[in-house]
Protein backbone atom coordinates (compact mmCIF):
# COMPACT_ATOMS: atom_id res chain seq x y z
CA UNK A 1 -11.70 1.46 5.09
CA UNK A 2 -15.37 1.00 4.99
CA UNK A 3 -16.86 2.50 7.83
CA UNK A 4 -18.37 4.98 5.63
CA UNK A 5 -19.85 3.01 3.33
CA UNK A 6 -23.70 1.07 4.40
CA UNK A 7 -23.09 -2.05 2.38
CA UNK A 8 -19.43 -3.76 0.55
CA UNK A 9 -20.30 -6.76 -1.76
CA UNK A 10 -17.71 -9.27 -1.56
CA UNK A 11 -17.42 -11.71 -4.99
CA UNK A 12 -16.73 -14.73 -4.77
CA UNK A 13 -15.73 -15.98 -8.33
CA UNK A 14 -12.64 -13.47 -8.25
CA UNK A 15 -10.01 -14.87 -7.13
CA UNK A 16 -11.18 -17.36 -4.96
CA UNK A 17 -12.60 -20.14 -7.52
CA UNK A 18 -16.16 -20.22 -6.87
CA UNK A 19 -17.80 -20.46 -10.01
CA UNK A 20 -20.58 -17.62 -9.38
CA UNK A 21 -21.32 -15.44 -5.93
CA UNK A 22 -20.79 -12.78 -3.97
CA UNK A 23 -21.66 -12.03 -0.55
CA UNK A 24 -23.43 -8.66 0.47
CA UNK A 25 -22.35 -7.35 3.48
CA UNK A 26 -24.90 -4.49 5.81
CA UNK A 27 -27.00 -3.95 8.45
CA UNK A 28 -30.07 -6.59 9.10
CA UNK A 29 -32.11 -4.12 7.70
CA UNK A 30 -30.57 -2.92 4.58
CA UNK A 31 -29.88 -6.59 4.07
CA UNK A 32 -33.53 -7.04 4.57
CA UNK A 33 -34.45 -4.61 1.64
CA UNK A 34 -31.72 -5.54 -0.78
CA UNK A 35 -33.36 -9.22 -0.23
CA UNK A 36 -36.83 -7.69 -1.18
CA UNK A 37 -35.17 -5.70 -4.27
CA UNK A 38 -33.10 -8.36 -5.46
CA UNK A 39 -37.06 -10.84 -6.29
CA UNK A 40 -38.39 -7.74 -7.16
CA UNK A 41 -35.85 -7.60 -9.88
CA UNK A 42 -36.24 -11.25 -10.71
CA UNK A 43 -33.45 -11.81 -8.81
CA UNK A 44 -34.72 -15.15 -7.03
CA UNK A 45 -33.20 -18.56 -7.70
CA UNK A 46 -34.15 -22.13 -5.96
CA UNK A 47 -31.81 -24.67 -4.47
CA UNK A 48 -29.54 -21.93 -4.37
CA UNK A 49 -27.58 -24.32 -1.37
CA UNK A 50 -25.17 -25.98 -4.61
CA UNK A 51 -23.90 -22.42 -5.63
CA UNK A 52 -23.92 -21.66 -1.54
CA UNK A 53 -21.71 -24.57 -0.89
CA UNK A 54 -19.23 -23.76 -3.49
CA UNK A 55 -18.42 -20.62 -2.16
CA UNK A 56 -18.59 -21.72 1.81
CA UNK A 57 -15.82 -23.73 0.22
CA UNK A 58 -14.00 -21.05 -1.37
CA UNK A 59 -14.22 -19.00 1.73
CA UNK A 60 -12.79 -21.89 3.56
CA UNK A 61 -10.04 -23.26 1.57
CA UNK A 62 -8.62 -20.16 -1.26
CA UNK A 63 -8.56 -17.26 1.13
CA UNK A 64 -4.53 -18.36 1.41
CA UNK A 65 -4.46 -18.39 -2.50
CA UNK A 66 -4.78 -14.69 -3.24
CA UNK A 67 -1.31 -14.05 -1.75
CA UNK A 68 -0.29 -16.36 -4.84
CA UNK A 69 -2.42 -14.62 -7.25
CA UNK A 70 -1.53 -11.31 -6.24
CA UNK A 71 2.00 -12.50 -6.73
CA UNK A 72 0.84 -13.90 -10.42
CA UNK A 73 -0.93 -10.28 -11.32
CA UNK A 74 1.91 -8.47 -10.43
CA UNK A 75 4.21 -10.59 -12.37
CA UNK A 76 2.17 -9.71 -15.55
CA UNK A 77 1.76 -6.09 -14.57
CA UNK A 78 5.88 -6.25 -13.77
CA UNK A 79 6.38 -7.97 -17.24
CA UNK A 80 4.08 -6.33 -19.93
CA UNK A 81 3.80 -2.36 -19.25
CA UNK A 82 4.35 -0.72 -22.56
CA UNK A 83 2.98 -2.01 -25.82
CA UNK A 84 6.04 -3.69 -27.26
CA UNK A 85 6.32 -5.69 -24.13
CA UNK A 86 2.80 -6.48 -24.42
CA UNK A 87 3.52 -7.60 -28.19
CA UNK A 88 6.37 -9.66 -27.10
CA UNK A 89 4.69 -10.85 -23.82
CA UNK A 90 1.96 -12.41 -26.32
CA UNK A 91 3.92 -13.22 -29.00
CA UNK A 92 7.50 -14.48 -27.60
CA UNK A 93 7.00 -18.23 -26.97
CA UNK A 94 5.70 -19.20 -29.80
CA UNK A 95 8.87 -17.66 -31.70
CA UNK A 96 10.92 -20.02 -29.56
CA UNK A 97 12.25 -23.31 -30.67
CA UNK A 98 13.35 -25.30 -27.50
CA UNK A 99 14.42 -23.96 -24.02
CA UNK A 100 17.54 -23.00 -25.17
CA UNK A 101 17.94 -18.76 -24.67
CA UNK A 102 17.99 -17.11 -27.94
CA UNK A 103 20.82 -16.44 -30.23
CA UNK A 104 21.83 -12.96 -31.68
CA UNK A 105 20.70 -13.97 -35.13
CA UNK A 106 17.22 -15.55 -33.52
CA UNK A 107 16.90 -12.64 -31.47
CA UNK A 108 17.20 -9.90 -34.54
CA UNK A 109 14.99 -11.99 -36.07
CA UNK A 110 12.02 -12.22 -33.74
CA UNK A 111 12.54 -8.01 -33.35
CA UNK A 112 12.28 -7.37 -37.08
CA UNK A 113 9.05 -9.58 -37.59
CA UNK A 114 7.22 -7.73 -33.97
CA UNK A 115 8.52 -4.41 -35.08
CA UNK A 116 10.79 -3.93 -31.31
CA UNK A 117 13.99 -3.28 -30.78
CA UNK A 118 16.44 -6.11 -30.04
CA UNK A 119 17.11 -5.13 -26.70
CA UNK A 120 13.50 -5.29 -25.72
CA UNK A 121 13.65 -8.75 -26.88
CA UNK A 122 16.60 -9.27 -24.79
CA UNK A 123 14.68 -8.02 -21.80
CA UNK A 124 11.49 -9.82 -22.33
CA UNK A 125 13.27 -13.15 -22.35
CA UNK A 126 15.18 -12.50 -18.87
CA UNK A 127 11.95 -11.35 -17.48
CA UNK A 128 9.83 -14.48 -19.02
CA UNK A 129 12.75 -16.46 -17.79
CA UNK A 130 13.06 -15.73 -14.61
CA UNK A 131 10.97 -16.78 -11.20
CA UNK A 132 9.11 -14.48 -8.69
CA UNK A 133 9.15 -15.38 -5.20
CA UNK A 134 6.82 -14.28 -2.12
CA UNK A 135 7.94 -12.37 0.69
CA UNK A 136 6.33 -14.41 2.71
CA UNK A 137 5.83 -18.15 3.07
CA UNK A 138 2.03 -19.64 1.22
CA UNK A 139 -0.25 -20.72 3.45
CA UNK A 140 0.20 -24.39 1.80
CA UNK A 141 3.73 -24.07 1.89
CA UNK A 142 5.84 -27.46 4.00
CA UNK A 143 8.33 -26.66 6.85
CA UNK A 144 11.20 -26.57 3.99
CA UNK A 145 9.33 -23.93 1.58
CA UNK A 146 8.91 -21.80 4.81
CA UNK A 147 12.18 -21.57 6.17
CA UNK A 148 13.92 -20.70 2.14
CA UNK A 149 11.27 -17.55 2.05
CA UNK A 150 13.05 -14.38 2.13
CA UNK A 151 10.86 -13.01 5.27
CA UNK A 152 12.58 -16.06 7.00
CA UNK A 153 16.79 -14.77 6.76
CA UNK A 154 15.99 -11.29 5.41
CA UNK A 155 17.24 -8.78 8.41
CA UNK A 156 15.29 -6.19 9.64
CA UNK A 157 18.10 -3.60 10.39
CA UNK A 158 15.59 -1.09 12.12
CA UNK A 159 14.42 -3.74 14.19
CA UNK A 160 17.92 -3.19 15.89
CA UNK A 161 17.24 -2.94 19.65
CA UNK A 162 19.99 -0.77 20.32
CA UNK A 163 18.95 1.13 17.48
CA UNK A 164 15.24 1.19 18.37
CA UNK A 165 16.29 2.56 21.87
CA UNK A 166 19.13 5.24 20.82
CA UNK A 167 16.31 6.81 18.89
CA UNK A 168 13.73 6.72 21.69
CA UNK A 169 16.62 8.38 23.33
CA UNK A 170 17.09 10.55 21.27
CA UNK A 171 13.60 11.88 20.47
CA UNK A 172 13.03 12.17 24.05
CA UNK A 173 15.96 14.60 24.81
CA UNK A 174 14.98 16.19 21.79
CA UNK A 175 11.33 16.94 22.76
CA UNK A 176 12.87 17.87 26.08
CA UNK A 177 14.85 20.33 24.93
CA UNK A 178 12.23 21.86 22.80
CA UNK A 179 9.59 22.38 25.73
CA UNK A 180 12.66 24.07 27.94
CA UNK A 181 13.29 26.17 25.45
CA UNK A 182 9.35 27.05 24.55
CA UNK A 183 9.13 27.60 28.16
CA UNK A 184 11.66 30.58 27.91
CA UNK A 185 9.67 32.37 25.42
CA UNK A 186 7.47 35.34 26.70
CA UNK A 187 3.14 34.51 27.28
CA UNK A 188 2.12 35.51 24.12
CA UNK A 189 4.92 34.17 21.74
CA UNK A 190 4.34 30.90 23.73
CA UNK A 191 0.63 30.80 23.18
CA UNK A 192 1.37 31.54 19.73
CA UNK A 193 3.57 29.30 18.91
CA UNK A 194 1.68 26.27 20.72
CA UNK A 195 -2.04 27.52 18.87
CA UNK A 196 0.64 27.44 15.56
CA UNK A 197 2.21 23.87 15.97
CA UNK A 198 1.62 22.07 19.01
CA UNK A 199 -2.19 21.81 19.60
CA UNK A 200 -4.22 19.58 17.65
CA UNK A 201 -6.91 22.20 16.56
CA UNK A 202 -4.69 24.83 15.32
CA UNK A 203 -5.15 28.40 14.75
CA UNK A 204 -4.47 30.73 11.57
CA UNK A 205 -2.83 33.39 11.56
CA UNK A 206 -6.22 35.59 11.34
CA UNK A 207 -6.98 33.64 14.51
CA UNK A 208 -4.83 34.53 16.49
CA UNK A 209 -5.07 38.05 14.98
CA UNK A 210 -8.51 38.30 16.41
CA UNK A 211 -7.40 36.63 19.42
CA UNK A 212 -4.87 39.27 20.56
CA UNK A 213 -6.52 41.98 18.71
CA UNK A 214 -3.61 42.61 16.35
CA UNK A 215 -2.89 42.21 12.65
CA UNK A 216 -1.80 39.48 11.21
CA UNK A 217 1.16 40.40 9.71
CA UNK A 218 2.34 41.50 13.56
CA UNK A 219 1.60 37.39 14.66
CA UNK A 220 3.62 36.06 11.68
CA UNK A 221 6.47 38.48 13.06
CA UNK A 222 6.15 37.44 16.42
CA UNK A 223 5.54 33.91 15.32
CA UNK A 224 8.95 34.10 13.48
CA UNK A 225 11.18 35.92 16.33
CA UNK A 226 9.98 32.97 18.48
CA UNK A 227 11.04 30.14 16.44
CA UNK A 228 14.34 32.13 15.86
CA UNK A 229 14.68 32.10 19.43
CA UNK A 230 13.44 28.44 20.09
CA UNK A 231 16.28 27.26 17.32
CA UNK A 232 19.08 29.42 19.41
CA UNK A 233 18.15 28.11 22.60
CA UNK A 234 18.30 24.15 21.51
CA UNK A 235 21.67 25.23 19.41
CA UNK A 236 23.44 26.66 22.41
CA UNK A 237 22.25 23.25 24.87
CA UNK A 238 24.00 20.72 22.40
């Protein structure tokens, strides 16, 4: 993901609780000049080792937090997408009176004073009421939180090894089939189709043109009488 890039700055305060930072990755030399920019800029601070130690801590200790964050933003994002959610995402609480889940006559209510409809209301309190749960267990999480997280008794049907090796199976005679019946093909429709579909640098159809020295509207024709014949030749073997 960043090979291309020469530097990635990595903050700090986001998401991992240090109160200010961020770390700027590079090469010793680019680091050296961003250094020289940054107290050129009056970027320079003394007994910078406080601000230093929070983050070493934050690298240390939150890195298995942002699992539960990410799990916190998404829950918002899930919750509050159009703008009467938002209003009742804001606004819903308050209008509550105890835990207890709405009535019909509480629930017109609260829709005729936000200006939504009462089934949005409806909505917003199942989704406000309910619980989010990660795939996976937290880092923090005890021996019993791991083994109730849904990665833990969740089954992986394509993890199947019978499955897994029917398919292997499969895609092998398949490819097997496919060469044998490539193979019957005359030179050039062969070379054509393999510069077409098989290499990994493939040709167009003008290259192909200027490779055999015809047009190429004749190596689309020949290009389609071979796959014709490729398809016939794996239909008749099953």
């Amino acid at each position: 993901m960043a090979r291309e890039y020469d530097t990635i700055s990595v903050c700090l305060s986001k998401g991992l609780g240090a109160p200010v930072g961020s770390v700027l990755v590079g090469s010793s030399e680019t680091l050296y000049k961003a250094h020289r920019w940054r107290k050129m800029f009056g970027g320079g601070m003394r007994q910078a080792g406080v601000l230093a130690a929070a983050g070493i801590y934050a690298l240390d200790n939150n890195v298995d937090r942002l699992s539960k964050d990410h799990l916190k933003n998404w829950k918002i994002v899930k919750i509050a997408t159009t703008k009467a959610q938002r209003k009742l995402f804001f606004n819903l609480r308050g209008k509550k009176k105890g835990l207890e889940w709405f009535t019909e006559e509480e629930i017109e209510k609260v829709a005729k004073d936000l200006g939504v409809k009462p089934s949005e209301v409806r909505e917003m309190e199942k989704r406000l009421g309910g619980s989010d749960m990660s795939f996976d267990p937290l880092g923090e999480s005890d021996d019993d939180e791991v083994s109730f997280a849904p990665s833990q008794y969740l089954e992986d049907e394509d993890a199947n090894p019978a499955d897994i090796f029917e398919k292997e199976s499969l895609n092998e005679e398949s490819t097997s089939k496919l060469y044998e019946a490539i193979n019957q093909l005359d030179d050039r429709s062969r070379d054509i189709l393999q510069d077409r579909w098989l290499s990994d640098e493939k040709l167009t159809l003008h290259d192909l043109a200027e490779k055999y020295e015809i047009s190429a509207e004749r190596v689309r024709q020949i290009e389609k009488n071979a796959m014709k014949k490729v398809k016939q030749s794996i239909a008749s073997s099953l």
